[in-house]
Structures are given as structure tokens and as C-alpha cells.
Protein backbone atom coordinates (compact mmCIF):
# COMPACT_ATOMS: atom_id res chain seq x y z
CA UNK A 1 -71.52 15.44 24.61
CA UNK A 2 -73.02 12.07 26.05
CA UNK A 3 -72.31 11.13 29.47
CA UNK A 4 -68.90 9.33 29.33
CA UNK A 5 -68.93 7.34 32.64
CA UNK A 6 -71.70 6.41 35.02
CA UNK A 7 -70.83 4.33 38.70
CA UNK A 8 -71.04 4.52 42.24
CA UNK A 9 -68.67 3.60 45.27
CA UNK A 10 -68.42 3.92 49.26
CA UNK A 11 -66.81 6.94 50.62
CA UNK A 12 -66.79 5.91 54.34
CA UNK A 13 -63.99 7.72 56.29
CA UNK A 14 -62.66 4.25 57.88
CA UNK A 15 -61.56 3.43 54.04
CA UNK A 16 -58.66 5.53 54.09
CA UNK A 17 -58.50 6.42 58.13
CA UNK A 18 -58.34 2.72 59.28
CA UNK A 19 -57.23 0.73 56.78
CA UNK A 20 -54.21 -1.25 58.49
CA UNK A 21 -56.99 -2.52 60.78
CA UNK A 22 -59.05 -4.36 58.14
CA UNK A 23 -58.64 -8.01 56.44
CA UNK A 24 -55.81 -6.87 53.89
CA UNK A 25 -57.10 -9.59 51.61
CA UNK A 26 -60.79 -8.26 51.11
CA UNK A 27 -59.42 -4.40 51.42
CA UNK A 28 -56.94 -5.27 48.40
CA UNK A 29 -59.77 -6.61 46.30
CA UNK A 30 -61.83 -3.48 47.27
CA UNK A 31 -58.88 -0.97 46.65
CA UNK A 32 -58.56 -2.43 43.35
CA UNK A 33 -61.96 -2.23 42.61
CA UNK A 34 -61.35 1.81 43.17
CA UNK A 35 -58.11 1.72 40.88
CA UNK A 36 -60.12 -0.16 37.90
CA UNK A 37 -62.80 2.41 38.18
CA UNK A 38 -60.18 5.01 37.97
CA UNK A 39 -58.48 3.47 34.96
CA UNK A 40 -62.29 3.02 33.17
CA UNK A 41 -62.64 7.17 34.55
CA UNK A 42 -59.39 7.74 32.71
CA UNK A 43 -59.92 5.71 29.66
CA UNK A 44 -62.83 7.53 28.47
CA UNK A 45 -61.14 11.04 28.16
CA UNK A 46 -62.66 12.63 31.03
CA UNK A 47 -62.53 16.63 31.61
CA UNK A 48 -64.34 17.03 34.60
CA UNK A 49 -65.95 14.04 36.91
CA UNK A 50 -69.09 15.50 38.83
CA UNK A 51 -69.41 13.63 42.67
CA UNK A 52 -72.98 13.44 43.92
CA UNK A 53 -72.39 12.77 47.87
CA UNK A 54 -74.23 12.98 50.62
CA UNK A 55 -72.34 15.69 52.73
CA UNK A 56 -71.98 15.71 56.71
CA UNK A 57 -73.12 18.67 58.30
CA UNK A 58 -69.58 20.08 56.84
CA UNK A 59 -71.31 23.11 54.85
CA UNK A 60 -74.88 23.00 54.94
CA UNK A 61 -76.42 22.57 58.45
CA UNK A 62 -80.20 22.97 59.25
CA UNK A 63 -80.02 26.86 59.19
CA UNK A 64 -79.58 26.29 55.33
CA UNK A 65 -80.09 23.05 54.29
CA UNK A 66 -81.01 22.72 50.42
CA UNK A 67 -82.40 19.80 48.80
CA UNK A 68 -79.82 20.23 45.89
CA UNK A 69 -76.81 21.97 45.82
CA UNK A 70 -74.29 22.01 43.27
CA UNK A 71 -70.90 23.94 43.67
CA UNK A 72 -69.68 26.13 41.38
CA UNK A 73 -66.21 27.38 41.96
CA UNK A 74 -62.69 27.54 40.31
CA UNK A 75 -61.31 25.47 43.67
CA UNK A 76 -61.96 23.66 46.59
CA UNK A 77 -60.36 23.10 49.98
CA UNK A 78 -60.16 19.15 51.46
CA UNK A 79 -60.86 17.77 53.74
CA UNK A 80 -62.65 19.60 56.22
CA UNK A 81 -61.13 16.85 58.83
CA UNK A 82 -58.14 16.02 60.57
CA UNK A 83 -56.22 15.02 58.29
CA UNK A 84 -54.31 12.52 60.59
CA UNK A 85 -57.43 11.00 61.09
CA UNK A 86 -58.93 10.55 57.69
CA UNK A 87 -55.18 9.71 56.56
CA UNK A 88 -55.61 12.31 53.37
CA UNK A 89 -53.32 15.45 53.11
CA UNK A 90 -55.04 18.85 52.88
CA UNK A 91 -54.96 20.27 49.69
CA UNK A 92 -56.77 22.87 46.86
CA UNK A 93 -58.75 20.48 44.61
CA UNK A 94 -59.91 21.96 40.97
CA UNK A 95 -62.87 23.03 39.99
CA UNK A 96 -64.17 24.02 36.89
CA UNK A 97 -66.67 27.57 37.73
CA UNK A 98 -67.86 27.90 33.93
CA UNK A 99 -68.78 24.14 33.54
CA UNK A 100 -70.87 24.05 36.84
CA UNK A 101 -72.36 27.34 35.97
CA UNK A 102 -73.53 25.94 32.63
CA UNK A 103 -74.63 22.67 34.23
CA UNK A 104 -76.60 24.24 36.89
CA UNK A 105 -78.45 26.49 34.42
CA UNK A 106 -79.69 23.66 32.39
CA UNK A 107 -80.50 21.33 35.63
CA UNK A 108 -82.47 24.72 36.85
CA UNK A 109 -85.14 23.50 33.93
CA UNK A 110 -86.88 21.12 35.49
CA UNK A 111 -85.04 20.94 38.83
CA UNK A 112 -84.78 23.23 41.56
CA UNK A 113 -81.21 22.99 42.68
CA UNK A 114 -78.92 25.73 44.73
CA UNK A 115 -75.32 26.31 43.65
CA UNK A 116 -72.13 27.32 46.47
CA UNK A 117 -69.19 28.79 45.54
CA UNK A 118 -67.39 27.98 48.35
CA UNK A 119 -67.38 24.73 49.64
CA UNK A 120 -65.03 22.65 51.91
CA UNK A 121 -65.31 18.80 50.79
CA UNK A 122 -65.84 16.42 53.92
CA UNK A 123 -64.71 12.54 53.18
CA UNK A 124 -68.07 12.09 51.58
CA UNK A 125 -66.03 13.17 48.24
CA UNK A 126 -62.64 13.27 49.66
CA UNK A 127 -62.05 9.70 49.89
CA UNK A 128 -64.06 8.90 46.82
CA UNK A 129 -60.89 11.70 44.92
CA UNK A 130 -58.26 9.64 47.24
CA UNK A 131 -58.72 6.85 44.95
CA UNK A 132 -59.93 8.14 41.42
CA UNK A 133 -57.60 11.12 41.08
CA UNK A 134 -54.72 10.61 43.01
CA UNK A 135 -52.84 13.31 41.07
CA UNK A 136 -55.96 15.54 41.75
CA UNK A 137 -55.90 16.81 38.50
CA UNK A 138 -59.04 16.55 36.76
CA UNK A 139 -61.67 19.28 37.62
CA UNK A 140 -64.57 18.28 39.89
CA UNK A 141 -67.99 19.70 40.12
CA UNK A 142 -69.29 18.29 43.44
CA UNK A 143 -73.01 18.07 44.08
CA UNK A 144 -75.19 17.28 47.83
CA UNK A 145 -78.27 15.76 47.96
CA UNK A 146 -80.02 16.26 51.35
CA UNK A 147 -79.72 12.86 52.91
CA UNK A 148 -79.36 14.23 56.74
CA UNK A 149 -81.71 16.50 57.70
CA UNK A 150 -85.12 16.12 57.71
CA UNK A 151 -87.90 16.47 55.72
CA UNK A 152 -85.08 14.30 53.41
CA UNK A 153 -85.37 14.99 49.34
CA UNK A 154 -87.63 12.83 47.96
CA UNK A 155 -86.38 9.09 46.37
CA UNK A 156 -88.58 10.48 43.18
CA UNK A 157 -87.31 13.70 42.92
CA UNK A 158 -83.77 12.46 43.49
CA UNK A 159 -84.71 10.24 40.02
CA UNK A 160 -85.98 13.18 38.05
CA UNK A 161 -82.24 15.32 39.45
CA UNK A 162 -80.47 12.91 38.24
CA UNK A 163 -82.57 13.29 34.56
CA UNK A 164 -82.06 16.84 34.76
CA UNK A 165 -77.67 16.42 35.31
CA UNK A 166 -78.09 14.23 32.11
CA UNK A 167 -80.01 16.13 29.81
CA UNK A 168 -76.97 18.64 31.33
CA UNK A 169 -74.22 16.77 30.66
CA UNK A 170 -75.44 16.22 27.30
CA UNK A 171 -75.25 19.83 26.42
CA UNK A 172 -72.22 20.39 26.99
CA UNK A 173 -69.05 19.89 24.92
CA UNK A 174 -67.05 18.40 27.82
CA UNK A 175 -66.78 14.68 28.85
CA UNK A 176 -68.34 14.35 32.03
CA UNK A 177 -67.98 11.48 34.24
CA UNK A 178 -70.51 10.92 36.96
CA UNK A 179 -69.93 9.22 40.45
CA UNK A 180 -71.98 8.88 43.12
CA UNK A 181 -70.93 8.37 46.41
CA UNK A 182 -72.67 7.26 49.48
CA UNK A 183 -73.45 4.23 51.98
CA UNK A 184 -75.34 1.16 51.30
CA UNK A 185 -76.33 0.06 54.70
CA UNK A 186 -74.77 1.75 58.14
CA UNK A 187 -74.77 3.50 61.04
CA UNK A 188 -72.47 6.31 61.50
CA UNK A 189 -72.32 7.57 64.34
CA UNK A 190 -74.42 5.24 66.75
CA UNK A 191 -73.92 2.36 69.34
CA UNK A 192 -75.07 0.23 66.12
CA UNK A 193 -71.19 1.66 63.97
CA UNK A 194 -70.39 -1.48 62.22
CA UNK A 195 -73.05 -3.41 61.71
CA UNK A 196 -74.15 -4.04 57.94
CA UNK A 197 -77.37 -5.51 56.55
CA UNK A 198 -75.66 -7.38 53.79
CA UNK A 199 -78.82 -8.97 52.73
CA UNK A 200 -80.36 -5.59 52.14
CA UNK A 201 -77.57 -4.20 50.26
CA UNK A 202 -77.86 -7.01 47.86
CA UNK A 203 -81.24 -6.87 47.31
CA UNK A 204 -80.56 -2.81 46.64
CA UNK A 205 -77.85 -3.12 44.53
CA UNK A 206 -79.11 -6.22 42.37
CA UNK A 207 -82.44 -3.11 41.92
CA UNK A 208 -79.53 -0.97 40.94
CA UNK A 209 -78.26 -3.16 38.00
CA UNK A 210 -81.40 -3.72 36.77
CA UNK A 211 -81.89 0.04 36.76
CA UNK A 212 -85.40 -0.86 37.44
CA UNK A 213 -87.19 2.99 38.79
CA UNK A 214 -89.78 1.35 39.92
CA UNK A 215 -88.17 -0.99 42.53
CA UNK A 216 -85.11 1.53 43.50
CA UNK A 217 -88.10 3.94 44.01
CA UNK A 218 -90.55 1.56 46.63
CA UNK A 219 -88.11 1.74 49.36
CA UNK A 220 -89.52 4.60 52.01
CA UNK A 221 -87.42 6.11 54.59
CA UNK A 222 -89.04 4.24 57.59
CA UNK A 223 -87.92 1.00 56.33
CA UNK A 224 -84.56 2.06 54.57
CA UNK A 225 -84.32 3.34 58.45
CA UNK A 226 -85.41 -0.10 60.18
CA UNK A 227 -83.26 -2.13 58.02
CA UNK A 228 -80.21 -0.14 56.19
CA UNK A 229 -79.59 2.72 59.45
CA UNK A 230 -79.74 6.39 58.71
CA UNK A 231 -76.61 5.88 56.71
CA UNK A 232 -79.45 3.92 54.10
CA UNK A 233 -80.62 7.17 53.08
CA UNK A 234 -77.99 7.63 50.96
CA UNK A 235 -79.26 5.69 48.07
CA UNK A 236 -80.34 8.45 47.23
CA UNK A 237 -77.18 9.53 45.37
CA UNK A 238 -77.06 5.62 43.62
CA UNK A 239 -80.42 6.51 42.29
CA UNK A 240 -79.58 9.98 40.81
CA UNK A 241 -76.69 7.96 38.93
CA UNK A 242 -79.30 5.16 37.98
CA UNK A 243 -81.64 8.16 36.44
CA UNK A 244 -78.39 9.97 34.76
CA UNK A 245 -78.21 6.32 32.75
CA UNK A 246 -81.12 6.14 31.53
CA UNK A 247 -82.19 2.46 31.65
CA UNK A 248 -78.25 1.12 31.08
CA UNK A 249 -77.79 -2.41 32.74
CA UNK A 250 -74.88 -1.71 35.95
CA UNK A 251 -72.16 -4.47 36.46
CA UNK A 252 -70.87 -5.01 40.63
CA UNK A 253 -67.42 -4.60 40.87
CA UNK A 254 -66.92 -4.92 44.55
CA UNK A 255 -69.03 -5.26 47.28
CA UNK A 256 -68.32 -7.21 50.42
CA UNK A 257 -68.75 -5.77 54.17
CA UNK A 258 -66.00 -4.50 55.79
CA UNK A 259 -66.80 -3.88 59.20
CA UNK A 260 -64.00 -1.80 60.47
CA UNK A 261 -65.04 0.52 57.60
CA UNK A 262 -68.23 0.21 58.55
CA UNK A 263 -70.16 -0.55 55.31
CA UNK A 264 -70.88 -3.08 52.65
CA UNK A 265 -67.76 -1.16 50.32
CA UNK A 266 -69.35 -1.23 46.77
CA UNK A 267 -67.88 -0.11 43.66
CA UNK A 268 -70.60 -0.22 40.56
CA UNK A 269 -70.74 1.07 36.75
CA UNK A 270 -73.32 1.06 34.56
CA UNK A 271 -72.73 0.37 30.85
CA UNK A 272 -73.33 3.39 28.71
């Protein structure tokens, strides 16, 4: 079955955790960026919507820390937080173990990718679920690419992943919808929480529509470190997604700084 849905949005924790504290006008027009994706997720039919986030240091830590990893269990437990802090209630979230096990043996082709089958979602995908199933009800196959630790994954082998999960998708019978989830510009977790290079994130996003590989992929992770933080090296999820379309033209729904959220909050589709 072809891919059904294709797009990208912000998952920072401040989204949900601090949202009384930002400008309710531009967090309105952000949330309902979030609920049109949801309705666009819902209108095609969906049965499962694979996440591709960049996770936290929630599950894989530098003991084990795989380039790919996708999970592949009936269930999942979120979030790993507080729960008073992120501002989302704890809860079992559904997986689908046959899908991902099918998935993962066809991305296994031409990508190397490990598979968990336990796996406690951080907000990375929490908050992205918060907004896109609310009712939690649609099966999710979640999926990390190393954007933490280094030696990082690769921007080019993060292109030819995302290849592999559509070629996957496509042999499948079930409509998949694929989100990925991730910064532009921050940085988490350093005297410099808050800022936002709003230039750059343009410049990377207007790439992103074009879907042009050759311009997503000449960013290097010295400069994406310079000028977007260590939260920048999360394009790398946007550019799996870009791969998955295969040369579609993407449309920017939202994206506008917030800085008590701490990130240029983006919501993006491509056009299948």
C-alpha cells in the first residue's frame, strides 16, 4: 500500500508543559496547525502512524546506542517523565508487533536498523501523540535515529533509511502514515535554552519543501552545531521523511518561534 501521509512537527516538551506561559495568539495558530495535521492523519484512513524522533537518553544511552532502532511491540508505556511536568497523563499507548516486525524485515534490505520491544516513549513522541491521537487509538510504530550521541548517523544514511521505511511501507497492506518529529534550531539543555536561529530554520525548511537531497544533505554537523545548537541535529528525522516522499513538493503549515517552547514550532506535509 503507498504511503498515505508524509509531515513533520516539533515535539519540544515546553509545548504541552508550559503552554499558559506563551503568546496564546501564536500558540493557537500553532495548536491548530497540530489539529489540521491530525484531521489530514485521519482523513486518509490511517492504521498505524510510524514516529521517527530523536529520543533523549530515555532508552538508549551510550552503553547501547544504535544508529536505527525501530520498536516492535504490542504496547508502549508514556511518558517516561513527570507527568505534572510535561502536562500529559501516563498511559499504555498501542502498538502494532506484526506490522513493525514486517517493516523492520524489509528496511533490514538495504538498512541496518535494530528493533526494541520494550520501549518507554520520552516527549520526543509523546507530545507529537498529545496532539495527533488524542484518543490514543491508532497503533504506533515508533522509530530513533541517533541524533545525541556521538559519532551521530550520517545526514546520507539518514536519506537512504528513510528509502528503505518506504519501499516498507509500500509492501505492506496497511495505511501507514509517517511523522517525523524533532527540533529545527535549539538548545536544550544549555545557558543558550531559548534562543532560535529563525533565519536558519527558514532556509532549512524552504530545502525541505523543495525536497531538494542535495541541499538538505550539505549541511555538516559543525555548522548545524554553530548555527542551529545541538538540538539542529535533529533534521535528521525531517530528512528521513523528505527521502520516504520521494521527490513530493512539502507545504509549511506553521512555523513561527516560540521561545518559551524553545523552538521555531513547525508543522509540515508533503503532498503525496
Amino acid at each position: 500500500m503507498p504511503l498515505v501521509y508524509a509531515g513533520v512537527c516539533s515535539h519540544a516538551p515546553g509545548i504541552t508543559g508550559r503552554s499558559e506561559r506563551a503568546d496564546p495568539d501564536v500558540r493557537d495558530r500553532f495548536y491548530t496547525a497540530f489539529d489540521q495535521m491530525r484531521l489530514d492523519i485521519e482523513a486518509t484512513g490511517a492504521d498505524a502512524i510510524v514516529v521517527i524522533a530523536a529520543e533523549h537518553f530515555a532508552n538508549f544511552f551510550m552503553d547501547n546506542m544504535p544508529s536505527f532502532a525501530i520498536g516492535m511491540a504490542d504496547s508502549y508505556d508514556g511518558p517516561i517523565e513527570d507527568p505534572d511536568w510535561l502536562r500529559i497523563e501516563r498511559r499504555s499507548i498501542p502498538g502494532h508487533k506484526d506490522l513493525s516486525h514486517r517493516l523492520i524485515t524489509e528496511v533490514m534490505q538495504t538498512s541496518d536498523v535494530s528493533y526494541a520491544e520494550e520501549w518507554k516513549f520520552d516527549h520526543g513522541i509523546m507530545v507529537p501523540l498529545h496532539f495527533l491521537t488524542p484518543r490514543y487509538d491508532l497503533p504506533v510504530v515508533p522509530v530513533n535515529i541517533n541524533c545525541q550521541g556521538p559519532p551521530l548517523t550520517p545526514l546520507h544514511r539518514a536519506w537512504t533509511f528513510g528509502e528503505a521505511l518506504r519501499r516498507a511501507c509500500e509492501a505492506v497492506p496497511e495505511r501507514i502514515a509517517l511523522v517525523g518529529t524533532g527540533g529545527i534550531s535549539h538548545w536544550p539543555a544549555t545557558p543558550d535554552s531559548g534562543r532560535i536561529n529563525e533565519e536558519w530554520d527558514r532556509e532549512f525548511m524552504d530545502r525541505w519543501c523543495r525536497n531538494d537531497r542535495d541541499a538538505l544533505l550539505d549541511y555538516d554537523d559543525t555548522t548545524i552545531y554553530a548555527d542551529a545548537g545541538q538540538g539542529g541535529f535533529e533534521i535528521r528525522t525531517f530528512l528521513t521523511v523528505s527521502a520516504a516522499a520521494r521527490g513530493a513538493v512539502g507545504r509549511v503549515d506553521f512555523c513561527e518561534p516560540i521561545p518559551i517552547f524553545a523552538v521555531s514550532c513547525t508543522v509540515a506535509h508533503y503532498e503525496l
